[in-house]
PDB file of N, CA and C in Angstrom:
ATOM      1  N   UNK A   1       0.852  -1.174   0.000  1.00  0.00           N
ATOM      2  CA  UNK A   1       0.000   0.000   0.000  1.00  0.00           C
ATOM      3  C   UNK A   1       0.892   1.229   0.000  1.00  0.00           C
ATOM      4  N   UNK A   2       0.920   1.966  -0.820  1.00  0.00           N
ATOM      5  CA  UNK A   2       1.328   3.629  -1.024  1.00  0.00           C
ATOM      6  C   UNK A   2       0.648   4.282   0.287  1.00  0.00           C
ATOM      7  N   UNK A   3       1.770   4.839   0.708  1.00  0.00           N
ATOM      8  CA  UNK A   3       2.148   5.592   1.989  1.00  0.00           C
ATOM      9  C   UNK A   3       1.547   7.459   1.382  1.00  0.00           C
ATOM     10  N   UNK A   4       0.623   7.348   0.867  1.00  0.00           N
ATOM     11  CA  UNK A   4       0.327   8.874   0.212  1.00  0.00           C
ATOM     12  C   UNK A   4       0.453  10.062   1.118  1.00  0.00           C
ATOM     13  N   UNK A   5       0.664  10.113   2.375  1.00  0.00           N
ATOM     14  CA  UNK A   5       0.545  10.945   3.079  1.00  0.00           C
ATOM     15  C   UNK A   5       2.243  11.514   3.355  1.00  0.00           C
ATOM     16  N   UNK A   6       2.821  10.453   2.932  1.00  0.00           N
ATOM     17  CA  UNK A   6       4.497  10.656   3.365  1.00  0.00           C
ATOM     18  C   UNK A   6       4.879  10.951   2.367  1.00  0.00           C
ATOM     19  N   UNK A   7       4.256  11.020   0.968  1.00  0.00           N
ATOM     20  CA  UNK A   7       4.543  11.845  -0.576  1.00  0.00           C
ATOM     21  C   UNK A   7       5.378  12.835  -0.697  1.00  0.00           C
ATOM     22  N   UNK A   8       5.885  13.698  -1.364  1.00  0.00           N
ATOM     23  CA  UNK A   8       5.824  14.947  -1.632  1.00  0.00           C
ATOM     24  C   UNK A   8       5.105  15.153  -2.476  1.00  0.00           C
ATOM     25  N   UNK A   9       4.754  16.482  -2.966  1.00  0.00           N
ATOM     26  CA  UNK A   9       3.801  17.240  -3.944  1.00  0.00           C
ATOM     27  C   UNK A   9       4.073  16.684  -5.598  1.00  0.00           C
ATOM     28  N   UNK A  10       5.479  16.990  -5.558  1.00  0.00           N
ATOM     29  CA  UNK A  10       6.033  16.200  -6.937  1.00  0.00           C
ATOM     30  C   UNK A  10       5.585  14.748  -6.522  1.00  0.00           C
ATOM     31  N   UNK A  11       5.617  14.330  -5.954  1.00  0.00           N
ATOM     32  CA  UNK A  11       5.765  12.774  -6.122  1.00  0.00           C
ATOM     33  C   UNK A  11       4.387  12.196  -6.489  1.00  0.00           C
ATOM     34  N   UNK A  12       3.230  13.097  -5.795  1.00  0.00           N
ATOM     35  CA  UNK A  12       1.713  12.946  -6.234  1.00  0.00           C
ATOM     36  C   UNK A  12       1.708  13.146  -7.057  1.00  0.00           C
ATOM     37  N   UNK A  13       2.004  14.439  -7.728  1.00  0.00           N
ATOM     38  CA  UNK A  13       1.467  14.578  -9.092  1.00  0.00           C
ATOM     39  C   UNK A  13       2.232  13.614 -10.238  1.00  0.00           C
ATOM     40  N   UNK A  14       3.522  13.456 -10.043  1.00  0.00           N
ATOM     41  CA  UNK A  14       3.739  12.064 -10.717  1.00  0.00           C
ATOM     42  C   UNK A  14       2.621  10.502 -10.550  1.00  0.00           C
ATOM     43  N   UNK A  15       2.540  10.344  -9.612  1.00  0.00           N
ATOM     44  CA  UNK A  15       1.414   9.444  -9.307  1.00  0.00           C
ATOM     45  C   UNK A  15       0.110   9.268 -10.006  1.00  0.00           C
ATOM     46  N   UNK A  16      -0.318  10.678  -9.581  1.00  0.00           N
ATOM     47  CA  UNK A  16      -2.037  11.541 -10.372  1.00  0.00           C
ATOM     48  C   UNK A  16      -1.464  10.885 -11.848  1.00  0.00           C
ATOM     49  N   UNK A  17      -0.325  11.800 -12.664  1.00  0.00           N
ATOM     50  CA  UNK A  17      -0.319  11.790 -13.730  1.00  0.00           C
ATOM     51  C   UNK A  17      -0.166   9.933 -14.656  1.00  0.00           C
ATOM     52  N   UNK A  18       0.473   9.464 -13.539  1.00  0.00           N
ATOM     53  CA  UNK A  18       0.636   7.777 -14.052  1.00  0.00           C
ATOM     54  C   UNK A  18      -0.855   6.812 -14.471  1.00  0.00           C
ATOM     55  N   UNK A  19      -1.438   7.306 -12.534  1.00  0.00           N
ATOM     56  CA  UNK A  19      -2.878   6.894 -12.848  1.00  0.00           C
ATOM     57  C   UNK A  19      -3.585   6.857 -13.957  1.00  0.00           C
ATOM     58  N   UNK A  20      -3.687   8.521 -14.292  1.00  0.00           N
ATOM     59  CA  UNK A  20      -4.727   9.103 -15.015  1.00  0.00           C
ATOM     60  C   UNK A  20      -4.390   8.151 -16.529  1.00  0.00           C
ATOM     61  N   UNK A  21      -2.985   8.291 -16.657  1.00  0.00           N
ATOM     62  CA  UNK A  21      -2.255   7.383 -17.982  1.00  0.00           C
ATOM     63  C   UNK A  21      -2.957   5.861 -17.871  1.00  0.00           C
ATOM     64  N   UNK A  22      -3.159   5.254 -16.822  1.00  0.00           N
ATOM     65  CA  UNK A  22      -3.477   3.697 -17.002  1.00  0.00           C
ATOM     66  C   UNK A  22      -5.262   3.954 -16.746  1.00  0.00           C
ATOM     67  N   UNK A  23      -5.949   4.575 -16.889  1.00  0.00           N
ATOM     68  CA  UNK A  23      -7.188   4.869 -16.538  1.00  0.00           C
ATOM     69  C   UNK A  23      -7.443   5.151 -18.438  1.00  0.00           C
ATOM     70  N   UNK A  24      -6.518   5.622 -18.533  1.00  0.00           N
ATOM     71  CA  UNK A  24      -6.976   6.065 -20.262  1.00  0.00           C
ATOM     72  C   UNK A  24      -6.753   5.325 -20.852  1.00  0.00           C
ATOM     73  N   UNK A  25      -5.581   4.325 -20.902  1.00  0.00           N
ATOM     74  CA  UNK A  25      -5.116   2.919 -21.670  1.00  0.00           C
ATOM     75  C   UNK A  25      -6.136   1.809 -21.221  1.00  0.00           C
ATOM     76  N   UNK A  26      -6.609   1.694 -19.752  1.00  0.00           N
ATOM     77  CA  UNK A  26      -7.133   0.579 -19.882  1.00  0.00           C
ATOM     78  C   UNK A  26      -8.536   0.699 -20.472  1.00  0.00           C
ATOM     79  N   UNK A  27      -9.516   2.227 -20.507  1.00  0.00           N
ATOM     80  CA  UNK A  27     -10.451   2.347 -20.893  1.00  0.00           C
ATOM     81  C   UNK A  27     -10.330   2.212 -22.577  1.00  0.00           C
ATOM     82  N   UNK A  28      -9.217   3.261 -22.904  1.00  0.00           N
ATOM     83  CA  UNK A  28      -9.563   2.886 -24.377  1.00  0.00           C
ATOM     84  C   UNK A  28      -9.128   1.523 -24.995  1.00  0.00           C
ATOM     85  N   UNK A  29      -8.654   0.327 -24.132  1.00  0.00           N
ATOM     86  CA  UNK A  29      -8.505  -0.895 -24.538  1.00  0.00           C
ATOM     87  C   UNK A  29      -9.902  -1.572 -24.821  1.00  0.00           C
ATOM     88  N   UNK A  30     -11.031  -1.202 -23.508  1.00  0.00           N
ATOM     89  CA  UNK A  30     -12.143  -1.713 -23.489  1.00  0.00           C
ATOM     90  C   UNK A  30     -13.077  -1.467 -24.179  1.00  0.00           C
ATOM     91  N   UNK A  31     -12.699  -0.222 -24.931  1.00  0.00           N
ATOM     92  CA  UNK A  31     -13.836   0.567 -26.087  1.00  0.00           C
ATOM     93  C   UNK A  31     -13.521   0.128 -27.191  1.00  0.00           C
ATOM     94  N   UNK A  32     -11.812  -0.372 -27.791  1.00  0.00           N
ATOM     95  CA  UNK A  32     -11.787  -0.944 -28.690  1.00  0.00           C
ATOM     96  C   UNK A  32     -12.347  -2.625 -29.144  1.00  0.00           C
ATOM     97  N   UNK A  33     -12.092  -2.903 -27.807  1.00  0.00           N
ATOM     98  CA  UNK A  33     -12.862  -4.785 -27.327  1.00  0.00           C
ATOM     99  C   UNK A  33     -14.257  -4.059 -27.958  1.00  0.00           C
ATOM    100  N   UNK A  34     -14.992  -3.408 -27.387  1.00  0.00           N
ATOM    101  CA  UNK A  34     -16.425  -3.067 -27.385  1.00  0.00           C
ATOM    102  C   UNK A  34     -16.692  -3.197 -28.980  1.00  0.00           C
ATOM    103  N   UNK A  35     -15.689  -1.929 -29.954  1.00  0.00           N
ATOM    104  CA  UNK A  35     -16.194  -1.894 -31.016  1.00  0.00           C
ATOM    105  C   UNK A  35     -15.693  -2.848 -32.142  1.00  0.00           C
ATOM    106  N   UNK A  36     -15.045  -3.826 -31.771  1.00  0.00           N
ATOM    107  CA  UNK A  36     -14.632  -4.889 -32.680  1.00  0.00           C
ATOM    108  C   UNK A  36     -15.491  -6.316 -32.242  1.00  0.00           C
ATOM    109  N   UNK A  37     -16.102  -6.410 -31.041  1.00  0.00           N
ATOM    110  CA  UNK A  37     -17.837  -7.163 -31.157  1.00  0.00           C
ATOM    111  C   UNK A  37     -18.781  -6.747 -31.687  1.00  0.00           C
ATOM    112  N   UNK A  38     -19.202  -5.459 -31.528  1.00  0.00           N
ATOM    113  CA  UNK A  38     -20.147  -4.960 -32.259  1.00  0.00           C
ATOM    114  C   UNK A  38     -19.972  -5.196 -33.301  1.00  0.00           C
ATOM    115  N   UNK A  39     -18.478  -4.763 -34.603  1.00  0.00           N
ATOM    116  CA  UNK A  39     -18.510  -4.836 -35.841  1.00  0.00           C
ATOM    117  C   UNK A  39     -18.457  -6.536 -35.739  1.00  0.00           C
ATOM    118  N   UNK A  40     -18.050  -7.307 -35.304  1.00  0.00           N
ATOM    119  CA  UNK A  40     -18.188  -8.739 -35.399  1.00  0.00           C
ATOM    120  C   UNK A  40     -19.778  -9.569 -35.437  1.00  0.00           C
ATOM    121  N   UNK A  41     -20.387  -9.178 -34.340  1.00  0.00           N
ATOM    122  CA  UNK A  41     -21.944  -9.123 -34.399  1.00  0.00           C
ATOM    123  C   UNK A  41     -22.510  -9.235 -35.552  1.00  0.00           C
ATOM    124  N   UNK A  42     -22.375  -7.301 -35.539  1.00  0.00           N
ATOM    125  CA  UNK A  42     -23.245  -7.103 -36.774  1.00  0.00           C
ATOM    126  C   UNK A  42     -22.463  -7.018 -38.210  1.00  0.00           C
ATOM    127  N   UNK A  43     -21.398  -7.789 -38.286  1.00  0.00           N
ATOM    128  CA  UNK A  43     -21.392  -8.284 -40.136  1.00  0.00           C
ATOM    129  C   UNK A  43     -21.563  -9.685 -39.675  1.00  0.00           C
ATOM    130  N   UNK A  44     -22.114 -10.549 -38.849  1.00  0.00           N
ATOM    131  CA  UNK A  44     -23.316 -11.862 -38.774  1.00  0.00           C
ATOM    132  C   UNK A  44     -24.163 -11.584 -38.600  1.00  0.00           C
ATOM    133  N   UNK A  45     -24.938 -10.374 -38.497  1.00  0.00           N
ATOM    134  CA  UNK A  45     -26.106 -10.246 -38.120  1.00  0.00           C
ATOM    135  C   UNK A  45     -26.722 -10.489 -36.884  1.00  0.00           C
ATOM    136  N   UNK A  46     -25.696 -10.905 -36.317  1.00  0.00           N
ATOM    137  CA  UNK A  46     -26.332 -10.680 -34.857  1.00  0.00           C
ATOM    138  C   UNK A  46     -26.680  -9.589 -33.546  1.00  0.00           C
ATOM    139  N   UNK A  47     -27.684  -9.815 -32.428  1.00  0.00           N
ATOM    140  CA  UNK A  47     -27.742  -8.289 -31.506  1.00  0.00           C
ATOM    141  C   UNK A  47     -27.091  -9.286 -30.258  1.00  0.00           C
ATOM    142  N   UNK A  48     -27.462  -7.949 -29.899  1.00  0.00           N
ATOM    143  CA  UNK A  48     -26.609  -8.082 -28.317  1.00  0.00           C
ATOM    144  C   UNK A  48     -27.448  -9.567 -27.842  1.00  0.00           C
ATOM    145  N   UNK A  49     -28.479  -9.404 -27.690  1.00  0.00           N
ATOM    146  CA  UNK A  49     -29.153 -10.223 -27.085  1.00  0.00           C
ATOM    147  C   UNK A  49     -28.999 -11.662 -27.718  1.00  0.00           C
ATOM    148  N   UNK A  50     -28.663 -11.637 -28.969  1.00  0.00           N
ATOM    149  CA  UNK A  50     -28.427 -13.147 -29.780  1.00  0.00           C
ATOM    150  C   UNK A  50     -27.066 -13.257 -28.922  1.00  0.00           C
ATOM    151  N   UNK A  51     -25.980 -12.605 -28.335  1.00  0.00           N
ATOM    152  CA  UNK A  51     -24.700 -13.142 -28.754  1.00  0.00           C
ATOM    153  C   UNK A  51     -25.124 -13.685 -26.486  1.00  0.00           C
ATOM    154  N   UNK A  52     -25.448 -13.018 -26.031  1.00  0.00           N
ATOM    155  CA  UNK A  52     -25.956 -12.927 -24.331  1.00  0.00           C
ATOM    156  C   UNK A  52     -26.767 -14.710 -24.486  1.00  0.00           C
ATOM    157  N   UNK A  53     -27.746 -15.042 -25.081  1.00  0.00           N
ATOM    158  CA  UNK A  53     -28.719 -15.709 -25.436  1.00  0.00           C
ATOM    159  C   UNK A  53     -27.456 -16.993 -25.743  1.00  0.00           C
ATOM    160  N   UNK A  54     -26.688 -17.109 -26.649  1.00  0.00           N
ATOM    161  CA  UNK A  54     -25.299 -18.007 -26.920  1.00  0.00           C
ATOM    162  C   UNK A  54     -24.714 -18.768 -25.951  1.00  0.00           C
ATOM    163  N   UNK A  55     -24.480 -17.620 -25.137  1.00  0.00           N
ATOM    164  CA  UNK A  55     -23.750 -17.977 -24.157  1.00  0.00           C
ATOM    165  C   UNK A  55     -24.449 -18.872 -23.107  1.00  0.00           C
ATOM    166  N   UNK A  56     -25.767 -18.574 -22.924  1.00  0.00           N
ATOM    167  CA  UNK A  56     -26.366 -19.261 -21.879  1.00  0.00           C
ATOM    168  C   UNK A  56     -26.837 -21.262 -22.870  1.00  0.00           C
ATOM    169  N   UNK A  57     -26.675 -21.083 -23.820  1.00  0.00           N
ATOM    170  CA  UNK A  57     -27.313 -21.773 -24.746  1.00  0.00           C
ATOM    171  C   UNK A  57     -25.850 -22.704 -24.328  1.00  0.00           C
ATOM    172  N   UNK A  58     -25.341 -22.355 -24.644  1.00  0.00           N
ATOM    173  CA  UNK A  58     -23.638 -23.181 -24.559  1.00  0.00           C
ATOM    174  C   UNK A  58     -23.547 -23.611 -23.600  1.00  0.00           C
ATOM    175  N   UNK A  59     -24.292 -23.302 -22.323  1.00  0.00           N
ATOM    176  CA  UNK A  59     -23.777 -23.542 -20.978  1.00  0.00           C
ATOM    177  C   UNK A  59     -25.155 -24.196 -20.332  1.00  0.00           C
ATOM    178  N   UNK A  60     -26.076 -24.746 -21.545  1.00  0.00           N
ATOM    179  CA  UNK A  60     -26.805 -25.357 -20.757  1.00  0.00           C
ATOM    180  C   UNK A  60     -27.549 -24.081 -20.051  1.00  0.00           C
ATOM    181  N   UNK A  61     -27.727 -23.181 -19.675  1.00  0.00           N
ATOM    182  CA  UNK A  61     -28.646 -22.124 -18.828  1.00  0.00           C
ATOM    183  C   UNK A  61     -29.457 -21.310 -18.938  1.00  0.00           C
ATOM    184  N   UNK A  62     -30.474 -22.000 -19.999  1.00  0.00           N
ATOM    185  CA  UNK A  62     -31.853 -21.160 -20.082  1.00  0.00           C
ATOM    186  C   UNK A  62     -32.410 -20.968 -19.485  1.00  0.00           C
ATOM    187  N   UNK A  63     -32.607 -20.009 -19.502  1.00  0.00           N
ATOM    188  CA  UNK A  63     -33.679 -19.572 -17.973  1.00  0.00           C
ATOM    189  C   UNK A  63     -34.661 -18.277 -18.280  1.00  0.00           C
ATOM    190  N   UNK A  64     -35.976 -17.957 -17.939  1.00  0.00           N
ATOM    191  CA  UNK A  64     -36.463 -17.089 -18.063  1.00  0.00           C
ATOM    192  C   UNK A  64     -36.458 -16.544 -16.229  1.00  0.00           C
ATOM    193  N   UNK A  65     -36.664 -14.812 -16.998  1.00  0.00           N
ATOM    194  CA  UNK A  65     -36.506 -14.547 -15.293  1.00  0.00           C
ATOM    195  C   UNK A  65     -38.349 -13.890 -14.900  1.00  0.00           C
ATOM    196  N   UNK A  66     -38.193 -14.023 -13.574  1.00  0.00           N
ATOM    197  CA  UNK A  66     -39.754 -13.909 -13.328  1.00  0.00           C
ATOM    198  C   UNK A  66     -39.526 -12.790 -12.542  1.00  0.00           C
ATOM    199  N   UNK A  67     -40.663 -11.160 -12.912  1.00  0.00           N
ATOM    200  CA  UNK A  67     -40.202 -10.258 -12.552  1.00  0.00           C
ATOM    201  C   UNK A  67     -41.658 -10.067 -11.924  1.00  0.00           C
ATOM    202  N   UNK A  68     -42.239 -11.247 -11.027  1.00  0.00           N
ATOM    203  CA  UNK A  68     -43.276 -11.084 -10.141  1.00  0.00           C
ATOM    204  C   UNK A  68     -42.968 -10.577  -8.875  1.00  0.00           C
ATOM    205  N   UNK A  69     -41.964 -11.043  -8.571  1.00  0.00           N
ATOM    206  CA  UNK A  69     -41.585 -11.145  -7.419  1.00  0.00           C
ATOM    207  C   UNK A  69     -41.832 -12.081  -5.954  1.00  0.00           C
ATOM    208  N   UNK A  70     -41.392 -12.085  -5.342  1.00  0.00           N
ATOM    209  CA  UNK A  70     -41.812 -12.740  -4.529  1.00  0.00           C
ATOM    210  C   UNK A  70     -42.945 -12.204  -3.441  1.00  0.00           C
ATOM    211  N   UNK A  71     -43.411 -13.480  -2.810  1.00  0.00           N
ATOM    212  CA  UNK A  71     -45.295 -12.831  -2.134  1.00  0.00           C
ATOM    213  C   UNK A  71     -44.301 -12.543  -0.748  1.00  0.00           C
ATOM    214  N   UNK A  72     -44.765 -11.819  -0.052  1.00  0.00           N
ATOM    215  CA  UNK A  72     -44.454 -11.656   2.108  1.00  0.00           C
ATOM    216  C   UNK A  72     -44.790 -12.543   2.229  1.00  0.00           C
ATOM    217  N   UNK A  73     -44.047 -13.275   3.222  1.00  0.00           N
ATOM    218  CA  UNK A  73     -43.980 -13.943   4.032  1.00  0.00           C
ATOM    219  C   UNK A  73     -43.804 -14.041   5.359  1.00  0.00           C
ATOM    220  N   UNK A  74     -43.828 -12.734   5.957  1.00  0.00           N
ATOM    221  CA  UNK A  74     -44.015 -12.475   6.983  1.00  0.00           C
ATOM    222  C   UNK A  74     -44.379 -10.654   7.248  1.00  0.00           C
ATOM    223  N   UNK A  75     -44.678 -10.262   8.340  1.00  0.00           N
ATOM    224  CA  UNK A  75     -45.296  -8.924   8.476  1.00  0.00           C
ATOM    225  C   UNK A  75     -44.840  -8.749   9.736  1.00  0.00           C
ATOM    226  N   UNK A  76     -44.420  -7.204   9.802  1.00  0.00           N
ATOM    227  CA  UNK A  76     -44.558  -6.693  10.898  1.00  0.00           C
ATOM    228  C   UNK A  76     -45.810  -5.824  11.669  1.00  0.00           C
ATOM    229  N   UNK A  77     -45.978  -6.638  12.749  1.00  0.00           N
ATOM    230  CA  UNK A  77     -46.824  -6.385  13.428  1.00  0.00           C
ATOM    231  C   UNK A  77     -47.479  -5.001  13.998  1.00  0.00           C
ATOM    232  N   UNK A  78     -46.203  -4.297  14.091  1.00  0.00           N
ATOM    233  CA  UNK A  78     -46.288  -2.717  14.548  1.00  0.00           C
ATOM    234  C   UNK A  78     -46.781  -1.902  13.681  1.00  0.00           C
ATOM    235  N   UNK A  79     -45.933  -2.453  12.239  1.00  0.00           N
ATOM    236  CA  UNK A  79     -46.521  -1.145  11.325  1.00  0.00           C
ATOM    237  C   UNK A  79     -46.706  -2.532  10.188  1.00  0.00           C
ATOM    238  N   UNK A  80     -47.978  -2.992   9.804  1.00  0.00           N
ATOM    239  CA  UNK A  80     -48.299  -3.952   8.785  1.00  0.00           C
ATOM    240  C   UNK A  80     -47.787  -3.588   7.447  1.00  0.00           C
ATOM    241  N   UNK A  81     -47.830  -2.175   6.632  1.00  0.00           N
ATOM    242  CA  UNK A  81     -47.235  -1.827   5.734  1.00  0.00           C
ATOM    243  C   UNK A  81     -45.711  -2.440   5.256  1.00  0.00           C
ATOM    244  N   UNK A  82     -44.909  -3.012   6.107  1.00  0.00           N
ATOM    245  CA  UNK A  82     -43.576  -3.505   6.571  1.00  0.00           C
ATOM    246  C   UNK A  82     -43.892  -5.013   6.290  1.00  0.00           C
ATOM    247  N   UNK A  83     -43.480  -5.495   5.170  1.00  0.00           N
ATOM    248  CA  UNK A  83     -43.600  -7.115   4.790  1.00  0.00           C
ATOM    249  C   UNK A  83     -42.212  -7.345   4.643  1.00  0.00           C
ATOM    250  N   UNK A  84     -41.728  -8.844   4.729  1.00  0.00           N
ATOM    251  CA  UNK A  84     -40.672  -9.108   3.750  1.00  0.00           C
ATOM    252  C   UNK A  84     -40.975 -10.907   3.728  1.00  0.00           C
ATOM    253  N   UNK A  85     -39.923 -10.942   2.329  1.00  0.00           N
ATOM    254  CA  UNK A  85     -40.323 -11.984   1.950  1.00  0.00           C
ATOM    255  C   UNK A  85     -40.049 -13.411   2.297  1.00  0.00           C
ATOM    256  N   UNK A  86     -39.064 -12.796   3.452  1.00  0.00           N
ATOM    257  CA  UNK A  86     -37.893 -14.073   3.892  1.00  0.00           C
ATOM    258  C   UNK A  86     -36.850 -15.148   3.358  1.00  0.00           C
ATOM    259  N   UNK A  87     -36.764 -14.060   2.186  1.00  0.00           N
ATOM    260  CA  UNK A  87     -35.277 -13.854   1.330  1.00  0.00           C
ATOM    261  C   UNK A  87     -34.165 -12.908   1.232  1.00  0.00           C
ATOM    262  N   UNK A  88     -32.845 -13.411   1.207  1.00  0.00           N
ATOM    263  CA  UNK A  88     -32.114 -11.534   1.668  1.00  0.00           C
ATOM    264  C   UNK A  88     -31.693 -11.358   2.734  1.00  0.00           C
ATOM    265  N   UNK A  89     -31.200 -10.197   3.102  1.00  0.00           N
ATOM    266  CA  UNK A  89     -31.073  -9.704   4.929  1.00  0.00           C
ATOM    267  C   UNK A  89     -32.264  -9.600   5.520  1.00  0.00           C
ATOM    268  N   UNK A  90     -32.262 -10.156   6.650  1.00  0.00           N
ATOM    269  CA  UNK A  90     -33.792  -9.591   7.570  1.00  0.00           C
ATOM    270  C   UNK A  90     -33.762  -8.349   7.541  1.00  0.00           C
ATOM    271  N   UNK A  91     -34.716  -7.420   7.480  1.00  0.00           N
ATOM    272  CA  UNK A  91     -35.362  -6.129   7.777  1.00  0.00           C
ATOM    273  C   UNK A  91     -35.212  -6.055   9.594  1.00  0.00           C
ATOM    274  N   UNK A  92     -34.559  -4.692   9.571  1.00  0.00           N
ATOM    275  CA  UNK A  92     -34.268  -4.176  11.199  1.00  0.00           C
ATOM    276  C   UNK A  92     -35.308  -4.505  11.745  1.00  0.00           C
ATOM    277  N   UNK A  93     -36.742  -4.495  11.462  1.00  0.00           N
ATOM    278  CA  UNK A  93     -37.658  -4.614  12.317  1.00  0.00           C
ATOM    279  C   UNK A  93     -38.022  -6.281  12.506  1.00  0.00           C
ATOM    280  N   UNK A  94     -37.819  -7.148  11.940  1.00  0.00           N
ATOM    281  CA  UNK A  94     -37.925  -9.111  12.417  1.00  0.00           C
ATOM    282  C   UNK A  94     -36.152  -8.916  13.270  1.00  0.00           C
ATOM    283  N   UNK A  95     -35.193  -7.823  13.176  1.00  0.00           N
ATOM    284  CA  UNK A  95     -33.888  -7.924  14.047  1.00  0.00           C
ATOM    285  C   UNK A  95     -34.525  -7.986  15.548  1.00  0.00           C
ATOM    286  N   UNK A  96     -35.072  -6.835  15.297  1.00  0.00           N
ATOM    287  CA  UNK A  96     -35.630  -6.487  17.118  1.00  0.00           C
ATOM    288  C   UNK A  96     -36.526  -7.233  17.223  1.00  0.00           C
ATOM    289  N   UNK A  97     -37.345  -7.787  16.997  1.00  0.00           N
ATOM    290  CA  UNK A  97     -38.360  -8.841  17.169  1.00  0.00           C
ATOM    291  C   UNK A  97     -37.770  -9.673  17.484  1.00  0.00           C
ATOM    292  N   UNK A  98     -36.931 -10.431  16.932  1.00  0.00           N
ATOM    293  CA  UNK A  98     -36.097 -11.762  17.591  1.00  0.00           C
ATOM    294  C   UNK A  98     -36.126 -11.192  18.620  1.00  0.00           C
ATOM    295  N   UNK A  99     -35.009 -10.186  18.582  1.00  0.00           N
ATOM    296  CA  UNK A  99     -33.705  -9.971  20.072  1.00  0.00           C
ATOM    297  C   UNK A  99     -34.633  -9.907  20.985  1.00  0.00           C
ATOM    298  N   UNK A 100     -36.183  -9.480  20.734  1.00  0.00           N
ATOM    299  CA  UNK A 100     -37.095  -9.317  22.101  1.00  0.00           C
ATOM    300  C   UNK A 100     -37.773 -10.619  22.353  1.00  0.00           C
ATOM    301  N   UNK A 101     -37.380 -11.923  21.807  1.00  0.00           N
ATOM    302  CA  UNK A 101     -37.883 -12.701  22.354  1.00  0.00           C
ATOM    303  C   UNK A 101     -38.789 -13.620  21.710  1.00  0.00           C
ATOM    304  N   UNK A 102     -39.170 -12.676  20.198  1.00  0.00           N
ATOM    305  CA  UNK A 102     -40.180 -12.995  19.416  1.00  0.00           C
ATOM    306  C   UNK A 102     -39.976 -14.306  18.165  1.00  0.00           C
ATOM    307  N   UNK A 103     -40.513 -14.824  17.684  1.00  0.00           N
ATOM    308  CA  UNK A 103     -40.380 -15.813  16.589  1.00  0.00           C
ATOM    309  C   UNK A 103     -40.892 -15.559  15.282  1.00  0.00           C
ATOM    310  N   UNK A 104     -40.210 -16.199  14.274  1.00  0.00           N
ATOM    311  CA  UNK A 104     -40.651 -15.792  12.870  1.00  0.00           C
ATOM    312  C   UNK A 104     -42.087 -16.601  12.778  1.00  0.00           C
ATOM    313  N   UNK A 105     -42.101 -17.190  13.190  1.00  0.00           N
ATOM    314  CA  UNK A 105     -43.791 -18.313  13.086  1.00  0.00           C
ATOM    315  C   UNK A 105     -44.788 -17.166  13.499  1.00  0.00           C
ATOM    316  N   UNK A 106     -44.512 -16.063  14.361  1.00  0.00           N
ATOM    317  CA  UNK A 106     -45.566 -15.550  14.956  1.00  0.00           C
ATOM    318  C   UNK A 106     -45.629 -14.275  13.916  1.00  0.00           C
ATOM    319  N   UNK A 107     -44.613 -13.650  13.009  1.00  0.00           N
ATOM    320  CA  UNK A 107     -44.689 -12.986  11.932  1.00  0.00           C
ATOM    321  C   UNK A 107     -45.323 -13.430  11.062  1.00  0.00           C
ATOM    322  N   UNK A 108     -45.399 -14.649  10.883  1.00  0.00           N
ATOM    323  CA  UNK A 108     -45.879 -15.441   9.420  1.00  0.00           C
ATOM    324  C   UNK A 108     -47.425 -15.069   9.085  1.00  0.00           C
ATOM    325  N   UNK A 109     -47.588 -14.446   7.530  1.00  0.00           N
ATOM    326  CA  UNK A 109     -48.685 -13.960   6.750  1.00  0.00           C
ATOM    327  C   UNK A 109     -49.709 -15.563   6.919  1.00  0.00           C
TER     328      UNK A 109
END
């Protein structure tokens, strides 16, 4: 780890200026990747979504995604507006409910 505080002024701005140099090389490496798929793509005729769609195809991993969401599965009691689904981090409010003693069975929709 760079000691930046024990620098001198020259020595940052040498630094700044190195950064800024590998911030511009590695971006314009990634814009050239970018535009030599695109031209690859599309002289096959393919979109983004054909070449995304490939990949999962190759790997066995079709999948559609379901943007229902999931139903509550439990509620808080204090303020009912407050659901969650009992997927994820618990919500601060089933935190203090435990710590006071309480059970998820007695949350349950």
């Amino acid at each position: 780890m760079i000691a930046l505080e024990k620098m001198s002024l020259p020595e940052l701005r040498t630094l700044r200026a190195q950064v800024e140099t590998e911030f511009r090389r590695r971006g314009s490496s990634t814009q050239r990747l970018l535009k030599r798929i695109q031209k690859l793509s599309a002289d096959r005729g393919l979109s983004l979504q054909d070449l995304v769609s490939f990949g999962d195809e190759a790997n066995g991993k079709i999948q559609t995604v379901s943007r229902t969401g999931n139903a509550i599965r439990y509620r808080n009691p204090v303020n009912p507006s407050q659901g969650w689904t009992g997927h994820g981090r618990k919500p601060g409010w089933v935190i203090a409910y435990l710590a006071n003693g309480g059970t998820l069975d007695k949350l349950a929709v």
